[in-house]
C-alpha atoms as a PDB file:
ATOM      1  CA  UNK A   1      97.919  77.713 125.051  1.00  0.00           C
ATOM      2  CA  UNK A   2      94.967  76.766 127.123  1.00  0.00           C
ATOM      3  CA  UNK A   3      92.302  74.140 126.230  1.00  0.00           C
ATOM      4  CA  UNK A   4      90.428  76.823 124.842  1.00  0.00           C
ATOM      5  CA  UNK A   5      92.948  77.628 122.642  1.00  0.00           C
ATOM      6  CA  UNK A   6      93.367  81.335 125.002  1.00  0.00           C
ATOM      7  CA  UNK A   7      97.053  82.397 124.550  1.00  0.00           C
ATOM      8  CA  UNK A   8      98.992  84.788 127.024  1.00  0.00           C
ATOM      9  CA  UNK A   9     100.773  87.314 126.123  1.00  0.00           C
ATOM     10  CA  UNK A  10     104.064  87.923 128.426  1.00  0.00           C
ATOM     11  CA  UNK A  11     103.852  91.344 130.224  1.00  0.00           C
ATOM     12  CA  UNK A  12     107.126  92.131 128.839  1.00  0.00           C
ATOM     13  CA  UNK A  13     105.885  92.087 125.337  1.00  0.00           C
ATOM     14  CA  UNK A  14     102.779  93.666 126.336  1.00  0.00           C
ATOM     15  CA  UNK A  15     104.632  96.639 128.166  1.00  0.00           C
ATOM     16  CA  UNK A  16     107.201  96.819 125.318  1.00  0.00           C
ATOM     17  CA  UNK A  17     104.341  97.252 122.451  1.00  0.00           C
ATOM     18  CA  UNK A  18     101.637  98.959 124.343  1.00  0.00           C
ATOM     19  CA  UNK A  19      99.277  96.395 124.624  1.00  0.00           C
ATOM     20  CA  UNK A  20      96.577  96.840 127.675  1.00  0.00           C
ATOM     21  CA  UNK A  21      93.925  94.619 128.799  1.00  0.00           C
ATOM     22  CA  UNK A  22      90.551  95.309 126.391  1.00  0.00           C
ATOM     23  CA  UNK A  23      92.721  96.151 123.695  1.00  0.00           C
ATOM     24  CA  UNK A  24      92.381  94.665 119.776  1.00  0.00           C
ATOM     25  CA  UNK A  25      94.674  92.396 118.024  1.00  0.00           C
ATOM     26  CA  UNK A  26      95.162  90.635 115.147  1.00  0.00           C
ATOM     27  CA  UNK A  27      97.028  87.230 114.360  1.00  0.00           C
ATOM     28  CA  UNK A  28      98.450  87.488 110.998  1.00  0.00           C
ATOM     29  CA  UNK A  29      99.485  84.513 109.218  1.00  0.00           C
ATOM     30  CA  UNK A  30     103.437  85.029 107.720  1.00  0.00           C
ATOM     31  CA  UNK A  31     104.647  81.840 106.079  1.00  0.00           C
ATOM     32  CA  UNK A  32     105.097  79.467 108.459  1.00  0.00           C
ATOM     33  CA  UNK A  33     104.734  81.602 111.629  1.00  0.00           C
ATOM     34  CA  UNK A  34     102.069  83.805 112.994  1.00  0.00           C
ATOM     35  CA  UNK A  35     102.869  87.429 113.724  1.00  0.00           C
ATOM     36  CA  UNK A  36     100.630  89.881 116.495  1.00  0.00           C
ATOM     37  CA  UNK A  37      99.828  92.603 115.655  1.00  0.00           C
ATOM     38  CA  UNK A  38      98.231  95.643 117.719  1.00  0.00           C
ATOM     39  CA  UNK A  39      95.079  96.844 115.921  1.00  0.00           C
ATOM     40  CA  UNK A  40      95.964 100.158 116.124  1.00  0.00           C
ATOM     41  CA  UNK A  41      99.435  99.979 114.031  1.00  0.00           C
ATOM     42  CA  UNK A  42      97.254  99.029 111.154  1.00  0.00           C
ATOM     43  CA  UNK A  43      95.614 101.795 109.267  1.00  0.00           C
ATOM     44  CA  UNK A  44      94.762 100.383 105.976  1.00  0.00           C
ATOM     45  CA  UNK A  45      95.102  97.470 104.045  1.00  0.00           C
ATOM     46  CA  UNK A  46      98.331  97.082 101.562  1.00  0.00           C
ATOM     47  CA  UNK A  47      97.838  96.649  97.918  1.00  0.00           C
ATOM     48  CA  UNK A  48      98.806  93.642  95.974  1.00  0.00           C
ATOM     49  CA  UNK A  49     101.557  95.640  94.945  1.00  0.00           C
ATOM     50  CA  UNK A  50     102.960  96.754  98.204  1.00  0.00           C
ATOM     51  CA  UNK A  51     102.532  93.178  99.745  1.00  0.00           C
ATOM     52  CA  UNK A  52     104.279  91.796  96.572  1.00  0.00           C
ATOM     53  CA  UNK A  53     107.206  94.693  97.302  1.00  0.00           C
ATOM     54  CA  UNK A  54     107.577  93.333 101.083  1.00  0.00           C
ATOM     55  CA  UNK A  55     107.713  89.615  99.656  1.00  0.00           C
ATOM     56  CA  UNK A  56     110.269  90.402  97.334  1.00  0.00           C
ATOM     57  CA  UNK A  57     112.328  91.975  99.759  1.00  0.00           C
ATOM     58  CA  UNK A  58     112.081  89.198 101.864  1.00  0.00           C
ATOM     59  CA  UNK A  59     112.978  86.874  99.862  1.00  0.00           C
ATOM     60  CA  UNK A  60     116.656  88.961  98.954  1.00  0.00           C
ATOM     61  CA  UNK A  61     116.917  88.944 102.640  1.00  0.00           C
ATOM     62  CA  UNK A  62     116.376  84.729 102.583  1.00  0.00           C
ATOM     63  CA  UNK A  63     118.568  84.445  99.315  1.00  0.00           C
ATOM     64  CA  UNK A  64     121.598  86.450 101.371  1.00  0.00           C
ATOM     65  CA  UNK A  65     121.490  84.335 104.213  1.00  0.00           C
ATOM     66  CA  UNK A  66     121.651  81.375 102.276  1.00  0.00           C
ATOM     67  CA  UNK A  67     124.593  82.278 100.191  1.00  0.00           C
ATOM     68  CA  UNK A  68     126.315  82.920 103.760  1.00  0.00           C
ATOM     69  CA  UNK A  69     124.764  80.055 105.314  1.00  0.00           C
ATOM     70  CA  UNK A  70     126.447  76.067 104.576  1.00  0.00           C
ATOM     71  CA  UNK A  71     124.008  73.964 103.486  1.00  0.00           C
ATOM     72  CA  UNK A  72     122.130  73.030 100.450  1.00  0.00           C
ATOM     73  CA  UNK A  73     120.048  75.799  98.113  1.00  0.00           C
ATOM     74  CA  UNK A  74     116.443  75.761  98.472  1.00  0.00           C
ATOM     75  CA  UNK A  75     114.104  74.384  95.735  1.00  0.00           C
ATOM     76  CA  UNK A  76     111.450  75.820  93.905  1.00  0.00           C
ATOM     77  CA  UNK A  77     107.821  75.998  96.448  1.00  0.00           C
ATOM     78  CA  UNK A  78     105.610  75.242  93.670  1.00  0.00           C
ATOM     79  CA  UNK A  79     103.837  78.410  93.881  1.00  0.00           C
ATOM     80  CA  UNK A  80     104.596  81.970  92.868  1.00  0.00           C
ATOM     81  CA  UNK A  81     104.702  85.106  94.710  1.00  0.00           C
ATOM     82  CA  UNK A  82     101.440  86.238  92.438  1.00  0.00           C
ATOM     83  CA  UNK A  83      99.557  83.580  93.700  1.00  0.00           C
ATOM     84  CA  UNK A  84     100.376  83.370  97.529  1.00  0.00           C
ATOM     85  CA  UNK A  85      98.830  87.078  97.635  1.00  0.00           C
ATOM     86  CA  UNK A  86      95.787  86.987  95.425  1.00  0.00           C
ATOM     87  CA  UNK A  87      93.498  86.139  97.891  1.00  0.00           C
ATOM     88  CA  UNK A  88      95.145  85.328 100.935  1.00  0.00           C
ATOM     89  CA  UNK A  89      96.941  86.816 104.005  1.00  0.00           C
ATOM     90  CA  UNK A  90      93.824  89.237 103.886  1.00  0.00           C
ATOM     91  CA  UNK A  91      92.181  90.077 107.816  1.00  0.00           C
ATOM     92  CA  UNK A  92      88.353  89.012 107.936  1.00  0.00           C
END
């Protein structure tokens, strides 16, 4: 990260996903990580529904791997799935 907060992508990557000088992205925000995402692999916006589907999945997927994992459970967020997508996670 530069001091103008410019980031470079590794050619690797960039090779690997198709990425090319000039080209769009976004940065999509994904719990506590940010995800990069070629411009051209999105076509529309998901519904409520279909992001709530993806979440829920998700969260199986976390649930399994903390029944295999040692460790204590994890506790309750404060928040529900509902309201982490009703107006968030949306590109401007």
């Amino acid at each position: 990260m530069t001091s103008k907060l410019q980031v470079t992508l590794p050619k690797a990557l960039a090779t690997q996903y198709g990425i090319r000088p000039g080209d769009e992205i976004l940065w999509v925000a994904s719990g506590e990580a940010i995800r990069v995402v070629p411009a051209r692999s999105v076509t529309k916006e998901d519904s409520i529904e279909e992001r709530l589907r993806l979440f829920d999945q998700a969260s199986e997927r976390v649930r399994r791997r903390y029944k295999s994992a040692p460790g204590p459970e994890p506790t309750d967020r404060g928040w529900t799935r509902e309201e982490l997508y009703e107006d968030r996670g949306r590109p401007r």
